[in-house]
C-alpha atoms as a PDB file:
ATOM      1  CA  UNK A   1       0.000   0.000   0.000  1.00  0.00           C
ATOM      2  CA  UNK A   2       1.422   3.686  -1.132  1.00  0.00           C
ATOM      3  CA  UNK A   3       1.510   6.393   1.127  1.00  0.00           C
ATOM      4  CA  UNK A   4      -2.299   8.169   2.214  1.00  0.00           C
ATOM      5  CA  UNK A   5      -3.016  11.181   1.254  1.00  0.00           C
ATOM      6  CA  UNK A   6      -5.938  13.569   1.753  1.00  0.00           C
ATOM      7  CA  UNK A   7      -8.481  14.676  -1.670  1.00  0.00           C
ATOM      8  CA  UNK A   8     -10.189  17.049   0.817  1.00  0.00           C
ATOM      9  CA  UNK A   9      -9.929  17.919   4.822  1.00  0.00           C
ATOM     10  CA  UNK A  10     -12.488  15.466   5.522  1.00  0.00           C
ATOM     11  CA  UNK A  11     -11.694  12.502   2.459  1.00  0.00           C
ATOM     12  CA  UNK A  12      -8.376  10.419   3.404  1.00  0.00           C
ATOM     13  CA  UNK A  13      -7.161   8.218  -0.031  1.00  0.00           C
ATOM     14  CA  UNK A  14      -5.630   4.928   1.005  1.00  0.00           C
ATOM     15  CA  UNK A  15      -4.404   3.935  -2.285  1.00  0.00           C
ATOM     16  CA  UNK A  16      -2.187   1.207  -4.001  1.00  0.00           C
ATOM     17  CA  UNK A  17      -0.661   1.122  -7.263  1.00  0.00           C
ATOM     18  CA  UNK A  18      -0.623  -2.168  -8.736  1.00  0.00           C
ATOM     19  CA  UNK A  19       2.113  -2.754 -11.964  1.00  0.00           C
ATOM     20  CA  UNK A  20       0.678  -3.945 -14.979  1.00  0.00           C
ATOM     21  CA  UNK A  21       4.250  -4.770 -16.878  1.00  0.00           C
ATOM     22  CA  UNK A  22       4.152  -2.892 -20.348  1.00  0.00           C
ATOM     23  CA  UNK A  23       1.457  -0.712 -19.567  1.00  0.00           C
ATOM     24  CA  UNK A  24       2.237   1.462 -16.389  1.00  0.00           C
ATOM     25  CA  UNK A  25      -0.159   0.957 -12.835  1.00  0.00           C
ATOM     26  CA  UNK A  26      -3.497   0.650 -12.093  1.00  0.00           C
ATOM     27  CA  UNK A  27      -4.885   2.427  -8.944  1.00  0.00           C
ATOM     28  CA  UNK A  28      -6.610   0.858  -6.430  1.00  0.00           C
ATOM     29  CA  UNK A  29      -8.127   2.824  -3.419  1.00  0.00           C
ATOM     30  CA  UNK A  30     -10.224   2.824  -0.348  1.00  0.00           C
ATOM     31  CA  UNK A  31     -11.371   6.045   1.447  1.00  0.00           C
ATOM     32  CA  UNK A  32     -11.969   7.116   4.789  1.00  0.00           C
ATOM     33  CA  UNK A  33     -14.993   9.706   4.880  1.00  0.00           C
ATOM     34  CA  UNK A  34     -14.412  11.888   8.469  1.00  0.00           C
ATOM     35  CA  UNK A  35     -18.352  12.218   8.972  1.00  0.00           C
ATOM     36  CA  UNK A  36     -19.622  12.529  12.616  1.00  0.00           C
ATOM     37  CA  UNK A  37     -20.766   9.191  12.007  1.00  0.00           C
ATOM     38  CA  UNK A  38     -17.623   7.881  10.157  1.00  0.00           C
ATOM     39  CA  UNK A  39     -17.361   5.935   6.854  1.00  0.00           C
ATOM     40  CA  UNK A  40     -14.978   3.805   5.191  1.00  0.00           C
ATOM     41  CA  UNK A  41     -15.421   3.205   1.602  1.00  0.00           C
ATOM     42  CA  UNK A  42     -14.031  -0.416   0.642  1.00  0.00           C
ATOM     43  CA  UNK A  43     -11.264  -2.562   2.144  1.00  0.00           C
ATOM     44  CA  UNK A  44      -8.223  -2.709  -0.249  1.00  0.00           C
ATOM     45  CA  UNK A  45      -6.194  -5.615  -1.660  1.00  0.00           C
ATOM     46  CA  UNK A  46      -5.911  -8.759   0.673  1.00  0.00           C
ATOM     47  CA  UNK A  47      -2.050  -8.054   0.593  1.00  0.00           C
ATOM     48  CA  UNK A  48      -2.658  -4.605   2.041  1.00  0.00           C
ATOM     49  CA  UNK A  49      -4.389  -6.175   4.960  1.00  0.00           C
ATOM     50  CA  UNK A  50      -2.337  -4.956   8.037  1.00  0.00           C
ATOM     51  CA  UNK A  51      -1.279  -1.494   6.506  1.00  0.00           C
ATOM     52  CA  UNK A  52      -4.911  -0.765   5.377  1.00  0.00           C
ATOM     53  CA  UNK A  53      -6.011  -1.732   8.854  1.00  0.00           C
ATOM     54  CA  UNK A  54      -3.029   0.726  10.471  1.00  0.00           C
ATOM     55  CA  UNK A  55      -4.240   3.700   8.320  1.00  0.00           C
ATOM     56  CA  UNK A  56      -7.815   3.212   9.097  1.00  0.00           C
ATOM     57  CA  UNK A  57      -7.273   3.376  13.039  1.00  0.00           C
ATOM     58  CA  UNK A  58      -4.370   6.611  12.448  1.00  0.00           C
ATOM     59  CA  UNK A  59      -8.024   8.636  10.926  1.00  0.00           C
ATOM     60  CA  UNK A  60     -10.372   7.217  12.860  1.00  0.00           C
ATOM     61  CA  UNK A  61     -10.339   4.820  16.198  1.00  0.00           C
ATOM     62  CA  UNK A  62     -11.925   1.369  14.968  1.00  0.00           C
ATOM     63  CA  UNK A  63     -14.150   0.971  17.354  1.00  0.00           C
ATOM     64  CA  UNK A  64     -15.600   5.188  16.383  1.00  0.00           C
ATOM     65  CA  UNK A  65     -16.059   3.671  13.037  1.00  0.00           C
ATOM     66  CA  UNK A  66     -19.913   3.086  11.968  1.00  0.00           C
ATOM     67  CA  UNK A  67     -20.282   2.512   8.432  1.00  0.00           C
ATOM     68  CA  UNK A  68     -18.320   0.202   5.809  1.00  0.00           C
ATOM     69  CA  UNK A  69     -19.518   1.310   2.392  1.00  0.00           C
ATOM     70  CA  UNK A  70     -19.223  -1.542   0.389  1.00  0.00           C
ATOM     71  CA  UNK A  71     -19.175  -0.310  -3.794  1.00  0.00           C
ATOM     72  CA  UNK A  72     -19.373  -3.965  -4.891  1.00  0.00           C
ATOM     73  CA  UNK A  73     -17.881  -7.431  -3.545  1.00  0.00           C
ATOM     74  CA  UNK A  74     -14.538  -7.930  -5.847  1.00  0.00           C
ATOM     75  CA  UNK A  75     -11.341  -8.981  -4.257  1.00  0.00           C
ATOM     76  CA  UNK A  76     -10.068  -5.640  -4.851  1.00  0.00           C
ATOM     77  CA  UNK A  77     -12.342  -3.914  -3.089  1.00  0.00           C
ATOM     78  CA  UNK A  78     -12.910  -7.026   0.171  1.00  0.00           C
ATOM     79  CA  UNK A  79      -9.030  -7.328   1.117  1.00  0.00           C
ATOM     80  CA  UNK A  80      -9.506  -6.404   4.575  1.00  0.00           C
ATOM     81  CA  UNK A  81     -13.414  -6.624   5.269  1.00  0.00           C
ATOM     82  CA  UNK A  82     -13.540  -9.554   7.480  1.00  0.00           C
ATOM     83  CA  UNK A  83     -11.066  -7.863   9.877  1.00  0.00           C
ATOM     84  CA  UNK A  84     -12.511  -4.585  10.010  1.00  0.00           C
ATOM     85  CA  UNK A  85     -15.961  -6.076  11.325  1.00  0.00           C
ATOM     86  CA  UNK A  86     -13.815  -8.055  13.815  1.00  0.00           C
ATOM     87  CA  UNK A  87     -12.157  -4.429  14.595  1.00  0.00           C
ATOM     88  CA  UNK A  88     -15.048  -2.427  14.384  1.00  0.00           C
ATOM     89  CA  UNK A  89     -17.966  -3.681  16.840  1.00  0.00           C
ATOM     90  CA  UNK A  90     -20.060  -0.457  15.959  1.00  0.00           C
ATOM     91  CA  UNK A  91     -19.496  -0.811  12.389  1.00  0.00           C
ATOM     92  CA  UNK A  92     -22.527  -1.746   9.820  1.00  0.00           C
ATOM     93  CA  UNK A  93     -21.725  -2.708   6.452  1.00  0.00           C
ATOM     94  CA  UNK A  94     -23.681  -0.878   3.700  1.00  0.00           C
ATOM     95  CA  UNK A  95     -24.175  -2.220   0.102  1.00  0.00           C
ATOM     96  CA  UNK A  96     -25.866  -3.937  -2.361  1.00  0.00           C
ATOM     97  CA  UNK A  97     -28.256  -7.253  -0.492  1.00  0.00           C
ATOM     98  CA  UNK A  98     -26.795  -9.640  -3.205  1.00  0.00           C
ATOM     99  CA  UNK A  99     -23.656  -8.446  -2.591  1.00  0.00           C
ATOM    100  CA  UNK A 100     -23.555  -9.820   1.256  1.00  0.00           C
ATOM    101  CA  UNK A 101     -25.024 -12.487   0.525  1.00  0.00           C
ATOM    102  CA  UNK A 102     -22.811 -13.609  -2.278  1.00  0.00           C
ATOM    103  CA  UNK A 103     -19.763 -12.489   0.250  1.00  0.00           C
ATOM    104  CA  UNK A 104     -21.332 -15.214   2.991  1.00  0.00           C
ATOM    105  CA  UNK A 105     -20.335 -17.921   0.843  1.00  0.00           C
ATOM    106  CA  UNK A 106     -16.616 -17.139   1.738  1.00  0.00           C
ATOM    107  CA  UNK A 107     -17.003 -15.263   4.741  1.00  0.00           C
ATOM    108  CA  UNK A 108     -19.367 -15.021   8.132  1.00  0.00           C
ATOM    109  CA  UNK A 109     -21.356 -12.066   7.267  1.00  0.00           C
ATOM    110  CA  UNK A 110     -23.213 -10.623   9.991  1.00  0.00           C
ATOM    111  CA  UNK A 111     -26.277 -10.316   8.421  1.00  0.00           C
ATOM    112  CA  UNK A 112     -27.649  -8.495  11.382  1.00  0.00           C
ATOM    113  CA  UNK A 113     -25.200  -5.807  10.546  1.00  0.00           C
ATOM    114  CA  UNK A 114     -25.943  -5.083   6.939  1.00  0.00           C
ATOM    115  CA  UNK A 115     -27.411  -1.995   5.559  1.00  0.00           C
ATOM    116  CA  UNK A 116     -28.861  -2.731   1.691  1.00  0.00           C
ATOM    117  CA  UNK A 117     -29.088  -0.218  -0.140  1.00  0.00           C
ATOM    118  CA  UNK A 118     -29.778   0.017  -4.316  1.00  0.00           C
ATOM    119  CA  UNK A 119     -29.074   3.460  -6.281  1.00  0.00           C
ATOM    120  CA  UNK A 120     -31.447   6.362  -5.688  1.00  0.00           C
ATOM    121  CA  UNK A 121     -31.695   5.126  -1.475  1.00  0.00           C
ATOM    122  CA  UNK A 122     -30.008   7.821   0.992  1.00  0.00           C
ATOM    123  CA  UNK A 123     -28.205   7.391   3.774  1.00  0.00           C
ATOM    124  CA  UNK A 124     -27.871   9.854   6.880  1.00  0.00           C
ATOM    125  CA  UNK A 125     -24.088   9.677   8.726  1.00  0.00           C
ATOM    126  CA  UNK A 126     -24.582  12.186  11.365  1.00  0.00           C
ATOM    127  CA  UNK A 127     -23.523  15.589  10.125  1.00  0.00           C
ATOM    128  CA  UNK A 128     -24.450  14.886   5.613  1.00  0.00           C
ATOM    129  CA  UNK A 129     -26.290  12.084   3.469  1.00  0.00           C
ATOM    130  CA  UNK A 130     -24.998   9.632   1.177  1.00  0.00           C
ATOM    131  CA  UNK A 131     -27.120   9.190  -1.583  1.00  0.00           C
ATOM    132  CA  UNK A 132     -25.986   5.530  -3.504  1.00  0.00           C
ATOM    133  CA  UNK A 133     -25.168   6.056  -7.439  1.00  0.00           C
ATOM    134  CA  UNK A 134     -25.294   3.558 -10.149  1.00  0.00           C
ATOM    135  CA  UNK A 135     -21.812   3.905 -11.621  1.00  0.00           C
ATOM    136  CA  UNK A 136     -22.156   4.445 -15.144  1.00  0.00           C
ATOM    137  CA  UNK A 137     -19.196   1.393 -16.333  1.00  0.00           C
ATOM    138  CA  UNK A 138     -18.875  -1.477 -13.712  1.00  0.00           C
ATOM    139  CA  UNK A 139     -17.562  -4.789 -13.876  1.00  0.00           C
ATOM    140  CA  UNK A 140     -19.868  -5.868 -11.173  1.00  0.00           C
ATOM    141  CA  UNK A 141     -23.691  -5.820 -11.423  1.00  0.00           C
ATOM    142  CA  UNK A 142     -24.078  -5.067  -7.502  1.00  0.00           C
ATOM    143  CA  UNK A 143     -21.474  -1.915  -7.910  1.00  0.00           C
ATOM    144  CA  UNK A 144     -22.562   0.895  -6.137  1.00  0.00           C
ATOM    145  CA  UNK A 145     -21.404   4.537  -5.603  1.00  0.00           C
ATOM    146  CA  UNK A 146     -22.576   7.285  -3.204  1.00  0.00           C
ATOM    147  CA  UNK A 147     -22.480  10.635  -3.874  1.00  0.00           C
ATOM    148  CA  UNK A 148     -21.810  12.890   0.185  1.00  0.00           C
ATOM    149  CA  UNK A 149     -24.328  15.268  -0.501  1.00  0.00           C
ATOM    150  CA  UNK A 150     -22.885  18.073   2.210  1.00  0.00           C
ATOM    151  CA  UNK A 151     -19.550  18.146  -0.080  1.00  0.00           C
ATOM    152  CA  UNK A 152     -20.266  16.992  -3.481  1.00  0.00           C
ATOM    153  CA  UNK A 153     -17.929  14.347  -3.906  1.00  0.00           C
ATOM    154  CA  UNK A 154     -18.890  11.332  -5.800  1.00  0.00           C
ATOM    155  CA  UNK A 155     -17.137   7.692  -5.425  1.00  0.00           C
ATOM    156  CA  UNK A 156     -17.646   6.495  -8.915  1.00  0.00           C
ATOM    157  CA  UNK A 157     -16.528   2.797  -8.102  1.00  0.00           C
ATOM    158  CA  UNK A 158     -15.036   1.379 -11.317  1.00  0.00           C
ATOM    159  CA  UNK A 159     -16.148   4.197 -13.370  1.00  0.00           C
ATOM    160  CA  UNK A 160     -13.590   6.717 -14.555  1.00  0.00           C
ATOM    161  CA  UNK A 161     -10.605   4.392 -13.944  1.00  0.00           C
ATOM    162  CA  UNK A 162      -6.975   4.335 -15.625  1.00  0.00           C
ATOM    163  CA  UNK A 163      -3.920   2.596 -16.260  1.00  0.00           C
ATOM    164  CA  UNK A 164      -1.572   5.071 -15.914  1.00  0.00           C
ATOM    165  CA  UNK A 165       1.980   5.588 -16.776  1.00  0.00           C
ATOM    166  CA  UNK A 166       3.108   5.810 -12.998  1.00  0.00           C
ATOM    167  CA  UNK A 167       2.194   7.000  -9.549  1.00  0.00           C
ATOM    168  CA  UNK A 168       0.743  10.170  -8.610  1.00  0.00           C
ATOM    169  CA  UNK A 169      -2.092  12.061  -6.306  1.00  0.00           C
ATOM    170  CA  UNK A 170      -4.264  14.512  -8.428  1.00  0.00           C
ATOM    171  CA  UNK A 171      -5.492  12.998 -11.914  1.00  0.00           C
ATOM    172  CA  UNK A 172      -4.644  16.815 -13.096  1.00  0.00           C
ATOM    173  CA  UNK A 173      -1.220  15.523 -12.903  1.00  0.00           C
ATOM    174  CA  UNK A 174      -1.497  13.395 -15.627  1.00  0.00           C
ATOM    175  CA  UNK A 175      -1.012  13.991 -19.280  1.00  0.00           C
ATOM    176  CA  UNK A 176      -3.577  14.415 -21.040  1.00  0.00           C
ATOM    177  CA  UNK A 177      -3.533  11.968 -24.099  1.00  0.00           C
ATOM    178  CA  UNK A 178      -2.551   9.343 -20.997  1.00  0.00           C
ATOM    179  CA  UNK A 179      -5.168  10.001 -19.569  1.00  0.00           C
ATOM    180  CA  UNK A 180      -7.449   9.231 -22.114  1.00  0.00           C
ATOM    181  CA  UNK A 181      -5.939   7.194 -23.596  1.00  0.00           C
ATOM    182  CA  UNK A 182      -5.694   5.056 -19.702  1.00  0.00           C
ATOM    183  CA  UNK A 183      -9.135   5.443 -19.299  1.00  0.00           C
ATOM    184  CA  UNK A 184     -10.267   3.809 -22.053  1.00  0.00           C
ATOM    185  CA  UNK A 185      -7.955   1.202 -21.953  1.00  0.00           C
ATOM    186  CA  UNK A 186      -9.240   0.661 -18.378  1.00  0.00           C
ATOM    187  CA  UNK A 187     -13.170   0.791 -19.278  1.00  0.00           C
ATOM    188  CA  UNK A 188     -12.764  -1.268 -22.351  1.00  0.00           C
ATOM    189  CA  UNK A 189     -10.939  -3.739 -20.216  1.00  0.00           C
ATOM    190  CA  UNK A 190     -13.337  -3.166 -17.049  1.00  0.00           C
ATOM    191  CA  UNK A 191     -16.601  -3.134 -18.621  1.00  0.00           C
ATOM    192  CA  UNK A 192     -16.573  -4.849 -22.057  1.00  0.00           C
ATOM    193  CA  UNK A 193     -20.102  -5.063 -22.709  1.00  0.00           C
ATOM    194  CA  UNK A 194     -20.075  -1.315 -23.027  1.00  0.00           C
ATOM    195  CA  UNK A 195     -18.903  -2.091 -26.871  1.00  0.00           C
ATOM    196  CA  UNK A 196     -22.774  -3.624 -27.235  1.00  0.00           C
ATOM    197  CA  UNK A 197     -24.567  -0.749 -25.688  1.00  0.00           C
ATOM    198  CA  UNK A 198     -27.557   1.099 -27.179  1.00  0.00           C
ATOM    199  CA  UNK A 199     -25.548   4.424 -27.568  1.00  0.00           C
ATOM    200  CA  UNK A 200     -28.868   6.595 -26.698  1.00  0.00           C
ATOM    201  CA  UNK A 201     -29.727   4.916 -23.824  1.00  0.00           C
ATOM    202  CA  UNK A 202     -25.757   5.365 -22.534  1.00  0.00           C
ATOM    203  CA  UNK A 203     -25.478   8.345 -23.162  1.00  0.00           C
ATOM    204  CA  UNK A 204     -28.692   9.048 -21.255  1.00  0.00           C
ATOM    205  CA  UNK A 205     -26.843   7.952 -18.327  1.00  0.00           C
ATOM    206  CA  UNK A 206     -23.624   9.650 -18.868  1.00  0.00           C
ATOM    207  CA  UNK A 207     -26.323  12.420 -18.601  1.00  0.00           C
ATOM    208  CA  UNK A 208     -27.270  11.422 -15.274  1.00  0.00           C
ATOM    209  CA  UNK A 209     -24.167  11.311 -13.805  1.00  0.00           C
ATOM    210  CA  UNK A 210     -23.234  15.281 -15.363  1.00  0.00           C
ATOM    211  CA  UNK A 211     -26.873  16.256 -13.577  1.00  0.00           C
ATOM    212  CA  UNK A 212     -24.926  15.236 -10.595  1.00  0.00           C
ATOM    213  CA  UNK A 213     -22.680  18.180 -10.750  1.00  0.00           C
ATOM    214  CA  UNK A 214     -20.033  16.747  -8.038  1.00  0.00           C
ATOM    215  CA  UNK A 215     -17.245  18.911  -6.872  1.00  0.00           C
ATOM    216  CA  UNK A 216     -14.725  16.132  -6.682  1.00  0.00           C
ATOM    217  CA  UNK A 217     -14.414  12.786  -8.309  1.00  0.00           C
ATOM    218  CA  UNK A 218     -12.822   9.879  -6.176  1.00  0.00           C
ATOM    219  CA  UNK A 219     -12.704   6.510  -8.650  1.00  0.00           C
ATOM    220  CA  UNK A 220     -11.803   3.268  -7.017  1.00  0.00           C
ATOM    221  CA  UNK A 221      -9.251   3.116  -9.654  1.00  0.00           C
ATOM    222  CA  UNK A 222      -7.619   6.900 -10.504  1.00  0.00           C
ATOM    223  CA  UNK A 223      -6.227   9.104  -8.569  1.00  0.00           C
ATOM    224  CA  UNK A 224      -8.521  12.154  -6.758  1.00  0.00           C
ATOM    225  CA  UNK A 225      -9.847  14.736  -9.221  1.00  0.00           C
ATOM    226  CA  UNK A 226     -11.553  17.880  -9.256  1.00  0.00           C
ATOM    227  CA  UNK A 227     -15.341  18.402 -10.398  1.00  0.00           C
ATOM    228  CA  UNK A 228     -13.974  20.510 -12.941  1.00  0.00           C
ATOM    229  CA  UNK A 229     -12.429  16.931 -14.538  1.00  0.00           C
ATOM    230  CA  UNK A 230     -16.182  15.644 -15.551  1.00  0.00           C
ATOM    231  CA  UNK A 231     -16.881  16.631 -19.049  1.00  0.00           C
ATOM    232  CA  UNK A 232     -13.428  15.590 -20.157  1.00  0.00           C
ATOM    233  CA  UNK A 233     -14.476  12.274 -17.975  1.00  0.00           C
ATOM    234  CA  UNK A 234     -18.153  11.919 -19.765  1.00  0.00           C
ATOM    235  CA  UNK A 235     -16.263  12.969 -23.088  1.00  0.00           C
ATOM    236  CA  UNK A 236     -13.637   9.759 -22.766  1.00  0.00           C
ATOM    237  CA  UNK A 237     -16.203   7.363 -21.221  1.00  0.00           C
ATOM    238  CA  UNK A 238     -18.527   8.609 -24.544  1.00  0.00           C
ATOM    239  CA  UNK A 239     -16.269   7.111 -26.881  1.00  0.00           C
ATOM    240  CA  UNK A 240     -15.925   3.504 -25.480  1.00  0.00           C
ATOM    241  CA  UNK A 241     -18.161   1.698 -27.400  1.00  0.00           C
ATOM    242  CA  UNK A 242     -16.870   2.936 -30.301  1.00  0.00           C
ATOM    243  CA  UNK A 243     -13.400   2.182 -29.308  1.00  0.00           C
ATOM    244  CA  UNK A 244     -11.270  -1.366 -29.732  1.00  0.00           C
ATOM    245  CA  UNK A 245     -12.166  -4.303 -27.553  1.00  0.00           C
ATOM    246  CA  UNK A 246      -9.447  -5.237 -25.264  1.00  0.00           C
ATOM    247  CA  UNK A 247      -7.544  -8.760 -26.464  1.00  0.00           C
ATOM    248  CA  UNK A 248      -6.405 -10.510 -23.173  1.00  0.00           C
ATOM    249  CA  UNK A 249      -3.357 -11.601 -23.292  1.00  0.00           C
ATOM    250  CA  UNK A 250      -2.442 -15.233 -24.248  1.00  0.00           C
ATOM    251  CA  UNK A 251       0.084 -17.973 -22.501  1.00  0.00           C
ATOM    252  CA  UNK A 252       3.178 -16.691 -24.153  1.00  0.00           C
ATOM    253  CA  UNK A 253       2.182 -13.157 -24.106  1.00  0.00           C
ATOM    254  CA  UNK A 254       1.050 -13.764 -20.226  1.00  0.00           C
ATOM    255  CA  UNK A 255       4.678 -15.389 -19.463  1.00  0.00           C
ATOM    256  CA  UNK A 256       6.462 -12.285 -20.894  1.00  0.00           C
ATOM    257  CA  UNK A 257       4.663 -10.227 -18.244  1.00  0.00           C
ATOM    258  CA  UNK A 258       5.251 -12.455 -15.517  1.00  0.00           C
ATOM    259  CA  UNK A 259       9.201 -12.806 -16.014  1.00  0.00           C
ATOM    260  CA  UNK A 260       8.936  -8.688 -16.681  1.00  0.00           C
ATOM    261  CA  UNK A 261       8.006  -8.526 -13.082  1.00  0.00           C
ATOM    262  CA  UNK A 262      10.593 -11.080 -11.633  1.00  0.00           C
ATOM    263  CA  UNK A 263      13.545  -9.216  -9.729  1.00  0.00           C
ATOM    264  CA  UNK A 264      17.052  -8.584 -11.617  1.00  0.00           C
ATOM    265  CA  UNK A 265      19.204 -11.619 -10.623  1.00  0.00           C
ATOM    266  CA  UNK A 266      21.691 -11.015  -8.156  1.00  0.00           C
ATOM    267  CA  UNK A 267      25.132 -11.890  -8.980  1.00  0.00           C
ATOM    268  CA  UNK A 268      27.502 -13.351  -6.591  1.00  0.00           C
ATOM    269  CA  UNK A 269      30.413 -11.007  -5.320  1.00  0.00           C
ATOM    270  CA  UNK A 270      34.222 -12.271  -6.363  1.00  0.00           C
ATOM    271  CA  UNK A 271      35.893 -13.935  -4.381  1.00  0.00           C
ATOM    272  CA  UNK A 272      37.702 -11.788  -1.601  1.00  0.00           C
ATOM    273  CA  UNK A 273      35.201  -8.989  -2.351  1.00  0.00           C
END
């Protein structure tokens, strides 16, 4: 897990950046939203566990935290979930029904403490309300977003994702040919079906999410960006179904990667050295 950093005095990013060997990193990120009832938006990577866990309690005590936002139930988004409800006693988990349930075949959900919500349903945290979002690209069916409706930032889930070239902590700091170009590498990838979509009936939903207005825009997979980003965002995501499908890779293709991503041998010293 990379360092945390803050998108806004009360959203803390706890990000990774996974390497994807010839094509740069893909983000991956969990939040922390400081509301007087306080919320944490996904769980990270499995690997992350421990250091997720750490960052978590350095924002906010476990046992102060009350909601786990769940976007959808993919391992890169349940790393640490199990733990956190063993960590958290006041903690309920919010997201899609099918999603815990699907989750309980791997894990002891406590049923008692789930939340469902489906897109349009609001949720009140104390000091704002969290109103859940349909993402407009998802991998997942059950994906969910939330839009904080005191500060106008919108978690987008899968939507609005890159590969990027390397590292970084504002989107703005991006190129921006990468940036496209990332983006629809990542939605093609993400969400293939959006190649088959009726194009009225998706852009009638890009249309949704621009009636949305939001000041910031916090993907599960890019780095924090300003409102200000959305109609170059809507523009990009526009395009995908006209763009090319994404090949997978096949076995010799897939070995190349893997050695890429092997450490340089080490060499033995000479004697005497």
């Amino acid at each position: 897990m990379d360092e945390p950093y803050q998108a806004s005095p009360e959203i803390h990013v706890l990000p990774n950046n996974v390497a994807i060997p010839g094509v740069g990193v893909l983000p991956i990120n969990a939040y922390v939203l400081r509301a007087e009832q306080p919320v944490l938006v996904d769980t990270g990577l499995g690997i992350d566990g421990d250091e997720l866990i750490d960052a978590v309690a350095s924002i906010v005590p476990l046992d102060e935290l009350r909601w786990v936002w769940l976007t959808h139930d993919d391992a890169d988004h349940t790393g640490a979930i199990a733990r956190i409800f063993e960590l958290a006693p006041q903690a309920r988990l919010v997201t899609h029904g099918m999603c815990a349930f699907r989750m309980a075949t791997w894990w002891p959900v406590p049923l008692d403490r789930v939340h469902a919500i489906r897109p349009g349903d609001r949720l009140h945290v104390g000091d704002r309300t969290l109103r859940a979002v349909a993402p407009p690209l998802f991998d997942n069916p059950m994906s969910t977003g939330l839009l904080d409706e005191a500060s106008g930032a919108l978690f987008s889930v899968d939507s609005f994702g890159a590969l990027l070239p390397g590292p970084t902590q504002d989107a703005a700091e991006v190129a921006p040919d990468a940036l496209a170009g990332g983006m629809t590498a990542w939605a093609a990838s993400d969400s293939p079906w959006s190649h088959i979509v009726d194009r009225q009936r998706f852009a009638a939903t890009l249309d949704g999410i621009r009636r949305l207005a939001p000041t910031q825009i916090l993907s599960s997979h890019l780095p924090a960006a300003a409102g200000t980003s959305l109609e170059q965002f809507l523009d990009v995501i526009a395009r995908v179904p006209d763009s090319e499908p994404m090949v997978a890779p096949d076995h010799e293709a897939f070995a190349a990667m893997v050695a890429s991503l092997a450490p340089p041998e080490v060499l033995p010293h000479p004697a005497g050295v």
